[in-house]
C-alpha atoms as a PDB file:
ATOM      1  CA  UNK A   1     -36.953  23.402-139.358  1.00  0.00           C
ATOM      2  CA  UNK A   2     -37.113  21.495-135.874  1.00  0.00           C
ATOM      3  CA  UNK A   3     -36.900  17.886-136.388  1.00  0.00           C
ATOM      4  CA  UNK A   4     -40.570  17.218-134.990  1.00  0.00           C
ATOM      5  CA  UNK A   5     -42.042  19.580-137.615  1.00  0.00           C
ATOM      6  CA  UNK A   6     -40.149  17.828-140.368  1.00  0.00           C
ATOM      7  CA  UNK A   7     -41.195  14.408-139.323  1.00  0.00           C
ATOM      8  CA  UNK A   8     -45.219  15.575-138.658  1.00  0.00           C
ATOM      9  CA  UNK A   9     -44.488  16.616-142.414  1.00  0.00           C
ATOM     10  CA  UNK A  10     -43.348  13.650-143.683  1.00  0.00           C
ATOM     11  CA  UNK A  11     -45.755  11.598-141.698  1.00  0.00           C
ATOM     12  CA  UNK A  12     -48.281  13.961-143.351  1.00  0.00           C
ATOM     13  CA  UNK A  13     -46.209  13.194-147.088  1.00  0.00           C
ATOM     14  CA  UNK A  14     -46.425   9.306-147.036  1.00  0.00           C
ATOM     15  CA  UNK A  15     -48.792   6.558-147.533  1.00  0.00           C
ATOM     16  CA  UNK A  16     -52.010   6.620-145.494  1.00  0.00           C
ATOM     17  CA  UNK A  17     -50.984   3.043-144.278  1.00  0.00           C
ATOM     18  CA  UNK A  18     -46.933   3.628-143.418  1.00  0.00           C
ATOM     19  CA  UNK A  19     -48.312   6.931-141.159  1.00  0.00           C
ATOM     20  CA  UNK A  20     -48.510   4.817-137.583  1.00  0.00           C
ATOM     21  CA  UNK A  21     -44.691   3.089-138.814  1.00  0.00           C
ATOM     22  CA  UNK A  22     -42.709   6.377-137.747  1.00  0.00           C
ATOM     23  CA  UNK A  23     -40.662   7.324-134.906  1.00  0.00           C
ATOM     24  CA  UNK A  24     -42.894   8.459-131.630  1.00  0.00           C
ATOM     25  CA  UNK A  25     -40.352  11.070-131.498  1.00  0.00           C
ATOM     26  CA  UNK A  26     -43.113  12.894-128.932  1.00  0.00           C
ATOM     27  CA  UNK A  27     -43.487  10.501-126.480  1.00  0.00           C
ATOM     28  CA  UNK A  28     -39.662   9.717-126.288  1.00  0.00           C
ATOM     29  CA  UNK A  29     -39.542  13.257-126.137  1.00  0.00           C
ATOM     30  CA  UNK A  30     -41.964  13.563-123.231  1.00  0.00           C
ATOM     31  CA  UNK A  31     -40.488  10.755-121.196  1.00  0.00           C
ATOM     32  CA  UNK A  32     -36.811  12.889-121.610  1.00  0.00           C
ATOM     33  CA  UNK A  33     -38.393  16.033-119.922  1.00  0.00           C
ATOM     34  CA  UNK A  34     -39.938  13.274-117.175  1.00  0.00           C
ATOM     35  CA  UNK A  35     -36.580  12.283-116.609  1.00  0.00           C
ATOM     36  CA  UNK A  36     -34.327  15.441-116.355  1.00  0.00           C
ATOM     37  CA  UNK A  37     -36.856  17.000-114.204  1.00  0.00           C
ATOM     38  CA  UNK A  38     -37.297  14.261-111.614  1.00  0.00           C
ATOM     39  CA  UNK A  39     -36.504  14.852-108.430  1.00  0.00           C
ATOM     40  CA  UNK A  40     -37.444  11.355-107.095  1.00  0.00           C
ATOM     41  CA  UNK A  41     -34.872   8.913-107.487  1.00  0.00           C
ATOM     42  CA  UNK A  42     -37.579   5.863-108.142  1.00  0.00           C
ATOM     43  CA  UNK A  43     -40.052   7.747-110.191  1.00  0.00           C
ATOM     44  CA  UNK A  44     -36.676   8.420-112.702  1.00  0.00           C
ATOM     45  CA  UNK A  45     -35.577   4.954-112.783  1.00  0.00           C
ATOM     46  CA  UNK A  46     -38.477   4.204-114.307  1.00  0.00           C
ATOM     47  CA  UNK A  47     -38.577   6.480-116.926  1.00  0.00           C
ATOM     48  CA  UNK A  48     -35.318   5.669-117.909  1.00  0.00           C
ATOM     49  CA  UNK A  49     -36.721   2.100-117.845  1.00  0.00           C
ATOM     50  CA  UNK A  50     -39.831   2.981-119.831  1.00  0.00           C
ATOM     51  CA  UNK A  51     -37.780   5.282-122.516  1.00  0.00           C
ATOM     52  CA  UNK A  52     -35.578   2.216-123.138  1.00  0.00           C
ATOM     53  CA  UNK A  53     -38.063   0.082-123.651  1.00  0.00           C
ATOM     54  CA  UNK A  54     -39.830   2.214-126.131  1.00  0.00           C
ATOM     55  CA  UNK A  55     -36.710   2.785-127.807  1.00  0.00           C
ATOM     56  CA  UNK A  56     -36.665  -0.969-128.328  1.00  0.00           C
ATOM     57  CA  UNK A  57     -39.952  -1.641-129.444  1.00  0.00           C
ATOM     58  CA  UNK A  58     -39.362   1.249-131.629  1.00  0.00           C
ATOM     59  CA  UNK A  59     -36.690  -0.723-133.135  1.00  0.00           C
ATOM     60  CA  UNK A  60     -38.536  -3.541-133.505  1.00  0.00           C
ATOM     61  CA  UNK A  61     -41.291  -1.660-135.012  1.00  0.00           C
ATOM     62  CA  UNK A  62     -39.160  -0.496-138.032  1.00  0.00           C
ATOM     63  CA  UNK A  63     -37.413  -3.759-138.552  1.00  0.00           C
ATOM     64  CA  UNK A  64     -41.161  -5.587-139.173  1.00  0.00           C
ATOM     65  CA  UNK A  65     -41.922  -2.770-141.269  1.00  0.00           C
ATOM     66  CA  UNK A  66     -39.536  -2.197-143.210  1.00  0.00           C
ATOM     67  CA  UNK A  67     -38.470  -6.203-144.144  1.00  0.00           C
ATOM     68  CA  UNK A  68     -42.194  -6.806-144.897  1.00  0.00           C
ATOM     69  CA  UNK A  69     -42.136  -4.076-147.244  1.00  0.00           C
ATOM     70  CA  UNK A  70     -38.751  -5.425-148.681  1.00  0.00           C
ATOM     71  CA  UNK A  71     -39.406  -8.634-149.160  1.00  0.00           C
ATOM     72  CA  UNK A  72     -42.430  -7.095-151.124  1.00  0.00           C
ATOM     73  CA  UNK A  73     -40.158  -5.149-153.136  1.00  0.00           C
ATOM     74  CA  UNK A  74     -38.232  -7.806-154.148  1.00  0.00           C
ATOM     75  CA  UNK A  75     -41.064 -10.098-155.631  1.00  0.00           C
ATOM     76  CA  UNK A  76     -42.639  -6.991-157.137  1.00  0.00           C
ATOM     77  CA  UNK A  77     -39.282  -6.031-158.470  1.00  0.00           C
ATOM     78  CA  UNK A  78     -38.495  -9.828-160.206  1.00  0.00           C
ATOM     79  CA  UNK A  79     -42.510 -10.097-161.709  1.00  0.00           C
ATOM     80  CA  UNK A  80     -42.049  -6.877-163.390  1.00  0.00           C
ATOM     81  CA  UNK A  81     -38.665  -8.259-164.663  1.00  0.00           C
ATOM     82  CA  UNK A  82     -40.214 -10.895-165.654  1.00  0.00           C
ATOM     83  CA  UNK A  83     -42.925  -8.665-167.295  1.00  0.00           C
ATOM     84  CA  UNK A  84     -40.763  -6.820-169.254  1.00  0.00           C
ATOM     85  CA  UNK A  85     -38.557  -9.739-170.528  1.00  0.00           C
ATOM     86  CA  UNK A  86     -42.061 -11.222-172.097  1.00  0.00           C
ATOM     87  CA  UNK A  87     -42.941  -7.952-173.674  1.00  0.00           C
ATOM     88  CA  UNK A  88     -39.639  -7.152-175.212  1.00  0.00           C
ATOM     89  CA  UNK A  89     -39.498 -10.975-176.548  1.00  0.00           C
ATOM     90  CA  UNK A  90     -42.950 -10.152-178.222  1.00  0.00           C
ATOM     91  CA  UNK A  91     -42.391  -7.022-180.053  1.00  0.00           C
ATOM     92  CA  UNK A  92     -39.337  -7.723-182.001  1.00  0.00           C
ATOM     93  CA  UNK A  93     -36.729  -5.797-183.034  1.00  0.00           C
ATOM     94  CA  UNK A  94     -39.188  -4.846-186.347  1.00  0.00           C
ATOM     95  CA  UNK A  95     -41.343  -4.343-184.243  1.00  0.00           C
ATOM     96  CA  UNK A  96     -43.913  -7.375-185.724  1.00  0.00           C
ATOM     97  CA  UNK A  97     -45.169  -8.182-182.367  1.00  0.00           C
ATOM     98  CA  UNK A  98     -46.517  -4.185-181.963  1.00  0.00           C
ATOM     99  CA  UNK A  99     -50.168  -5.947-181.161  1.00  0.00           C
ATOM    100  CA  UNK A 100     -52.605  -3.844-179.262  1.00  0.00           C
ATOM    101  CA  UNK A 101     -52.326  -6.103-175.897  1.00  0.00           C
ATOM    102  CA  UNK A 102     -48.531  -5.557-175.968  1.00  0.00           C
ATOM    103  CA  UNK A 103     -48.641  -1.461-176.049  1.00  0.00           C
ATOM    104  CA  UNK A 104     -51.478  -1.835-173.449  1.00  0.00           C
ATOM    105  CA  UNK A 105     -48.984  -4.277-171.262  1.00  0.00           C
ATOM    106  CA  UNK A 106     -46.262  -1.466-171.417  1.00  0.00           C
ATOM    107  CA  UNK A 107     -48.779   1.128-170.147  1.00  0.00           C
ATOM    108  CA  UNK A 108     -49.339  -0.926-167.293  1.00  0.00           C
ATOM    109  CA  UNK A 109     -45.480  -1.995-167.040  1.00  0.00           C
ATOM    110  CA  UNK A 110     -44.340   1.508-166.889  1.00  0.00           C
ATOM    111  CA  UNK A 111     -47.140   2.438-164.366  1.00  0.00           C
ATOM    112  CA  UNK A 112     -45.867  -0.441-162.502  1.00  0.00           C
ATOM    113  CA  UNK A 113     -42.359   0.682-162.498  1.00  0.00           C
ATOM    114  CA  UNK A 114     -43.499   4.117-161.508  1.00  0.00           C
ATOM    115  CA  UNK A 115     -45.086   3.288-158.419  1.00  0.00           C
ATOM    116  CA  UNK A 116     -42.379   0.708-157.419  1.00  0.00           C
ATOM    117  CA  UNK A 117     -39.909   2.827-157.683  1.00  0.00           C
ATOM    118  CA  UNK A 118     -41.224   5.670-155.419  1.00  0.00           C
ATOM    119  CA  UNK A 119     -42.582   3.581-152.868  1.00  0.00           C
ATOM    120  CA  UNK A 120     -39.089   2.195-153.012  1.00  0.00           C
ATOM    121  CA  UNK A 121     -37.535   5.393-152.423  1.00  0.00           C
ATOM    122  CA  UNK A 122     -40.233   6.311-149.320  1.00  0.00           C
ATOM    123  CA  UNK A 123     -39.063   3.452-147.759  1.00  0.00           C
ATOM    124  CA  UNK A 124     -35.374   4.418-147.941  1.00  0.00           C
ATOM    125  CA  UNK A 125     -36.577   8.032-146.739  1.00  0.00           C
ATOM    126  CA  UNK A 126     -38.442   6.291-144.032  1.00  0.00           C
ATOM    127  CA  UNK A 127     -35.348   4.196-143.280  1.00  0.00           C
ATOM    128  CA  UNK A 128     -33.454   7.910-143.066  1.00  0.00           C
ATOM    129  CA  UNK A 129     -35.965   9.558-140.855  1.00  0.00           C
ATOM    130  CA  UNK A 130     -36.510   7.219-138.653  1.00  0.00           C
ATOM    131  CA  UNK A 131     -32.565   6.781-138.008  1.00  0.00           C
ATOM    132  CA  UNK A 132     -32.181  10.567-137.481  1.00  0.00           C
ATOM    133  CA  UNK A 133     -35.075  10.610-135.334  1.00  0.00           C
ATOM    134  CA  UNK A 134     -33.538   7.979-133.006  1.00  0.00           C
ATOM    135  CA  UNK A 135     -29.905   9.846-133.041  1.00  0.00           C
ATOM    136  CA  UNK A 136     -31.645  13.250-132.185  1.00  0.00           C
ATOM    137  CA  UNK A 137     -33.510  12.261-129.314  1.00  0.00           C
ATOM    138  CA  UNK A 138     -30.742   9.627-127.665  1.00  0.00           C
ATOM    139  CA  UNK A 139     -28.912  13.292-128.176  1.00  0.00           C
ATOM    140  CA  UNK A 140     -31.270  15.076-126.188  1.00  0.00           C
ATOM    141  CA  UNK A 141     -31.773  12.482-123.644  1.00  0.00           C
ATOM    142  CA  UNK A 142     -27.755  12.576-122.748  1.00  0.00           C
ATOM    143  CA  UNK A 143     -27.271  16.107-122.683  1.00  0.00           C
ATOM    144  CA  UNK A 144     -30.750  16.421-120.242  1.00  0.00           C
ATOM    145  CA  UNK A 145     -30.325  13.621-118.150  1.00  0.00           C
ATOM    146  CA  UNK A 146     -26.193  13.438-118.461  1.00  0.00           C
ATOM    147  CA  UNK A 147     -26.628   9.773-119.775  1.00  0.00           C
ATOM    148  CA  UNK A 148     -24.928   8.378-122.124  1.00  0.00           C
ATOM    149  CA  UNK A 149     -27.055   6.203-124.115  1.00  0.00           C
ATOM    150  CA  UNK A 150     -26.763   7.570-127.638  1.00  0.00           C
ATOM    151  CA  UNK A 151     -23.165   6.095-128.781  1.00  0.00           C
ATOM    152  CA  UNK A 152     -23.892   2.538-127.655  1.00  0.00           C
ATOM    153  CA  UNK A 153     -27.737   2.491-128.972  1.00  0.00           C
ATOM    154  CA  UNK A 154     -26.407   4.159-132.124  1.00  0.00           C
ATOM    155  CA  UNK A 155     -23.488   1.584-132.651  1.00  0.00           C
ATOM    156  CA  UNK A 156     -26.867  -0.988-132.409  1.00  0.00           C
ATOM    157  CA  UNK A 157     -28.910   0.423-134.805  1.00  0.00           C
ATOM    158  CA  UNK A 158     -26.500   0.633-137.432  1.00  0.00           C
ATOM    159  CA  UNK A 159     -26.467  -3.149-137.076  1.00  0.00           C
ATOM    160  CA  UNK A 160     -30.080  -3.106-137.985  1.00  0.00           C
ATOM    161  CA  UNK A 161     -32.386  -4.126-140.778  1.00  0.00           C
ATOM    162  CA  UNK A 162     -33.892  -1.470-141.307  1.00  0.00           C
ATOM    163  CA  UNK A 163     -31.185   0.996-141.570  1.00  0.00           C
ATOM    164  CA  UNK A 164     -29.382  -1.330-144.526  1.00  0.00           C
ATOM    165  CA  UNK A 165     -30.932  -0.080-147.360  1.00  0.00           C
ATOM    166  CA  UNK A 166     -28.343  -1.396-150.141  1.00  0.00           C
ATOM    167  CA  UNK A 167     -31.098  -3.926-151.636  1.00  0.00           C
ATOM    168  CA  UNK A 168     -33.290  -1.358-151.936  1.00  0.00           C
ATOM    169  CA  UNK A 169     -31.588   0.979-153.403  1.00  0.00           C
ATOM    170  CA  UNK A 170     -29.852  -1.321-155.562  1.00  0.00           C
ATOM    171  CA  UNK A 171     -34.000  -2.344-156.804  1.00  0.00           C
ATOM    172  CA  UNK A 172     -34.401   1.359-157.037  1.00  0.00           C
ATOM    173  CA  UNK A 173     -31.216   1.666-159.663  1.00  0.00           C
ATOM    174  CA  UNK A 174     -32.720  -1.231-161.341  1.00  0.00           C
ATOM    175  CA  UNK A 175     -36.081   0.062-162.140  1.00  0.00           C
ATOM    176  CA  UNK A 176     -34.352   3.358-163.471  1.00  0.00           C
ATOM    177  CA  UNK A 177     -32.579   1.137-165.940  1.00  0.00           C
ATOM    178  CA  UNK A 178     -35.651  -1.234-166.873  1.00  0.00           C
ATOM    179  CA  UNK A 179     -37.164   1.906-167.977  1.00  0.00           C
ATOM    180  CA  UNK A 180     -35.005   2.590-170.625  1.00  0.00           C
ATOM    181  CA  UNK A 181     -35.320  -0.732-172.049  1.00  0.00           C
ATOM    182  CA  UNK A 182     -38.898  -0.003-173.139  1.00  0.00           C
ATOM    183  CA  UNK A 183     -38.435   3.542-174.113  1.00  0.00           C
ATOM    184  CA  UNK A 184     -37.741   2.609-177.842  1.00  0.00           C
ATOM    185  CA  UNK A 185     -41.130   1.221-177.933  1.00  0.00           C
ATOM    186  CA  UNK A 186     -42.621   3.739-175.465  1.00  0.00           C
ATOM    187  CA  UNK A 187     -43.037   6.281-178.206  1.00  0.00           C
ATOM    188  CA  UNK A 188     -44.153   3.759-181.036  1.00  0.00           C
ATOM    189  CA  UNK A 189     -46.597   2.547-178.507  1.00  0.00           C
ATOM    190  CA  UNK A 190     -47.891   6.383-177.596  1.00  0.00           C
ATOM    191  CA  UNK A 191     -48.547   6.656-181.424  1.00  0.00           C
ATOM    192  CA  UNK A 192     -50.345   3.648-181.741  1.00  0.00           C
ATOM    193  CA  UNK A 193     -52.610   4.818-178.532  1.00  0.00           C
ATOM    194  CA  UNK A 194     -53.336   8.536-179.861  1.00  0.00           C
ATOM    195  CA  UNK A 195     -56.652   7.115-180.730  1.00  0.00           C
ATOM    196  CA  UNK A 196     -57.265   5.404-177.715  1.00  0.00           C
ATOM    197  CA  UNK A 197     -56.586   5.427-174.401  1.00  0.00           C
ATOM    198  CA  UNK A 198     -53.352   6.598-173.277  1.00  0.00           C
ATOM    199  CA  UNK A 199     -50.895   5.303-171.655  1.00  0.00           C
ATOM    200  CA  UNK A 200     -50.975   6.800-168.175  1.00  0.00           C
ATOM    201  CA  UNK A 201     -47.566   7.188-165.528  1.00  0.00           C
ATOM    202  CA  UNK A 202     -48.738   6.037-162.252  1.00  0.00           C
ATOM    203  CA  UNK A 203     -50.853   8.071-159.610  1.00  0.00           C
ATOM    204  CA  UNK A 204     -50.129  11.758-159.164  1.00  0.00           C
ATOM    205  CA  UNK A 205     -49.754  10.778-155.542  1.00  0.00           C
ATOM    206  CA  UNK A 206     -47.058   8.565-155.525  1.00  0.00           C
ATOM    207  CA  UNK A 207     -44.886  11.219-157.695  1.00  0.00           C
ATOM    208  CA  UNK A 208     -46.228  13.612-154.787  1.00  0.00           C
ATOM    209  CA  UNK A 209     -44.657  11.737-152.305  1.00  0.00           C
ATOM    210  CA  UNK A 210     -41.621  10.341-154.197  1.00  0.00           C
ATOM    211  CA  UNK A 211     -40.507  14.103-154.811  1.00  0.00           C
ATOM    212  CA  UNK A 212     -40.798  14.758-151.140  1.00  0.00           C
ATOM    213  CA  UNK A 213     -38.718  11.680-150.133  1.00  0.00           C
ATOM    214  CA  UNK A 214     -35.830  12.988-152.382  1.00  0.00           C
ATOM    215  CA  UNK A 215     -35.924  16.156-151.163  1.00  0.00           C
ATOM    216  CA  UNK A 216     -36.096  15.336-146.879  1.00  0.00           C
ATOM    217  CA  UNK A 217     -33.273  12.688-148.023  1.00  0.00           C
ATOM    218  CA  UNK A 218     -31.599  15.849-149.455  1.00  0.00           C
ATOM    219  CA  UNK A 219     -32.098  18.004-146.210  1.00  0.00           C
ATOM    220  CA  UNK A 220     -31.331  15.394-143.434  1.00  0.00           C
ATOM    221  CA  UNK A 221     -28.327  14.004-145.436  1.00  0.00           C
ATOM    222  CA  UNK A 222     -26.764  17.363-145.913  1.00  0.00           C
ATOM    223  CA  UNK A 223     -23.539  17.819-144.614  1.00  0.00           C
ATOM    224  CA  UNK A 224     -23.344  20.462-142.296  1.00  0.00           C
ATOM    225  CA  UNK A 225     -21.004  21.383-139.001  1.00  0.00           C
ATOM    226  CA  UNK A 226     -22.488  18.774-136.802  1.00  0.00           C
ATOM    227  CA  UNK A 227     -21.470  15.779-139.259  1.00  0.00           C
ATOM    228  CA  UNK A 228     -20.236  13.468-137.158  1.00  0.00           C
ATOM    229  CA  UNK A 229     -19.087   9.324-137.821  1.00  0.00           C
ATOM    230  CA  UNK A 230     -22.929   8.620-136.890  1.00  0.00           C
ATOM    231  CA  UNK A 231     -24.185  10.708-139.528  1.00  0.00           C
ATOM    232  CA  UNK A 232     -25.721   9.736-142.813  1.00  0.00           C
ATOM    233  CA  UNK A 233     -23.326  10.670-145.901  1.00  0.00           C
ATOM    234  CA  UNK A 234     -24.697  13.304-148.399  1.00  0.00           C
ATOM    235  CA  UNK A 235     -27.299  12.559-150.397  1.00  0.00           C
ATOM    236  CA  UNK A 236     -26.094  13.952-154.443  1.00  0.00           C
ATOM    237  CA  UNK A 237     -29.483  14.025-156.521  1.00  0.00           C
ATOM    238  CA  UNK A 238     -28.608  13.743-159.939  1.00  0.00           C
ATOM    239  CA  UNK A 239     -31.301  14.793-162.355  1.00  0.00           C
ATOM    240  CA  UNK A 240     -33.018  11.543-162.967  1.00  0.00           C
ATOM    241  CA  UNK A 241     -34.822  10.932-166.377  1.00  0.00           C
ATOM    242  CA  UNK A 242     -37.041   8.204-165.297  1.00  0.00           C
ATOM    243  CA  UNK A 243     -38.693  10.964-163.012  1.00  0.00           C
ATOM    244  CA  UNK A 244     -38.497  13.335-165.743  1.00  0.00           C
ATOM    245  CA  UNK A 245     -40.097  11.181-168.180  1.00  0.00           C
ATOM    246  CA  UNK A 246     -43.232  10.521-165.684  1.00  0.00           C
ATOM    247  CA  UNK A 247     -43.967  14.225-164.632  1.00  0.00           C
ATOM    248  CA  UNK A 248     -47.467  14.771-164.596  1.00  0.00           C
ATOM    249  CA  UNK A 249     -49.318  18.166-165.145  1.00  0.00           C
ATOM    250  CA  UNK A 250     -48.556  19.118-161.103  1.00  0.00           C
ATOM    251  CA  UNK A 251     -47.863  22.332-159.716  1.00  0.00           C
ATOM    252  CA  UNK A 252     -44.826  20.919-158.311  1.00  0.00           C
ATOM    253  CA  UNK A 253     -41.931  21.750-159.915  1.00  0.00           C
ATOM    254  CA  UNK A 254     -40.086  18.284-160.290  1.00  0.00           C
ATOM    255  CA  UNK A 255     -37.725  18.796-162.885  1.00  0.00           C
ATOM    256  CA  UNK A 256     -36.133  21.799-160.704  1.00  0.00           C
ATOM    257  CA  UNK A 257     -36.250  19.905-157.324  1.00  0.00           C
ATOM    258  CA  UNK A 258     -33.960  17.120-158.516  1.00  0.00           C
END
């Protein structure tokens, strides 16, 4: 699949308000064709002015983006730590402190989790796209115009905020574990709500979404012929139980796509 297919797709894949945050990988495109078809000398200076420039702002664009969403990752991340700490404290180990506003809180705690950890992961898929995006077209720009932009504006990027996604994925490993420290109650507290109402897993949406993350991370981070020192490493998906454990009644197979 061409790369501006894939990224229409996962513009189409993501939340309604990240969908203007992506790479204008059209009009960079557009102002490349401008460029190595110019015949005037002026009129291509200042496209290769204008395609810098929107390279940059570009840049800056993600870097807002994606630290704003970070930083709200991070306080989400430590409440629901906090959360969880209160609950445990609560129940007890003989499980004394089973009262109906606890197994209610750890309904909402693992709904929390569930949606915190796949925004988490769009956010490192947007972090991916966005960087591949950038490499393809600085790509296409030097071998139209016979530039040779893409080394030095790749050796900048890497430098950037939004393409270190360590914290984040170190949050993301961290939810995966939190989840197991409730899942001894988890089932205590499902027989307790048989009656009621049950304990639901987060928005068929986000799963949605999450699953198509993992599986673009998959595809872009492949390695293939053309892996070069600029290229993302591999991305092994390891069959995750915190996903499994959450899998709604969808027609999309999740327990086969990770």
């Amino acid at each position: 699949m061409k790369f501006g297919k894939r990224l229409k797709q996962q513009i189409e894949d993501t939340l309604p308000d990240w969908r203007d945050k992506f790479l204008l990988y059209k009009d960079l495109k557009k102002l490349v064709r401008v460029i190595s078809r110019s015949t005037d000398a002026n009129a291509d200076t200042d496209a290769e002015v204008e395609f810098v420039c929107l390279l940059n702002s570009e840049i800056d664009k993600f870097n807002s983006f994606f630290m704003e969403q970070e930083e709200d990752f991070v306080i989400r991340h430590r409440e629901l730590r906090e959360r969880i700490d209160r609950v445990l404290k609560c129940w007890g180990r003989d499980g004394s402190g089973r009262e109906y506003h606890n197994v209610v809180e750890i309904g909402n705690i693992r709904e929390d989790i569930v949606n915190l950890h796949g925004e988490m992961v769009l956010l490192v898929n947007y972090s991916n796209v966005n960087y591949i995006g950038l490499g393809k077209i600085l790509k296409k720009y030097d071998k139209r115009t016979g530039g040779l932009l893409r080394v030095s504006f790749i050796e900048k990027i890497l430098e950037q905020p939004f393409y270190k996604t360590d914290s984040i994925s170190k949050m993301i490993k961290e939810c995966e574990s939190s989840i197991d420290a409730i899942f001894p109650v988890r089932r205590e507290a499902e027989e307790d709500m048989k009656k009621g109402k049950a304990i639901s897993a987060g928005g068929e949406g986000i799963l949605r979404n999450t699953v198509s993350a993992l599986l673009s991370m998959e595809q872009i981070r492949r390695g293939s012929s053309t892996y070069s020192h600029f290229s993302l490493p591999p991305l092994n998906l390891s069959h995750s139980d915190f996903i499994h454990s959450f899998q709604l009644n969808s027609p999309i197979p999740i327990l086969h796509l990770l």
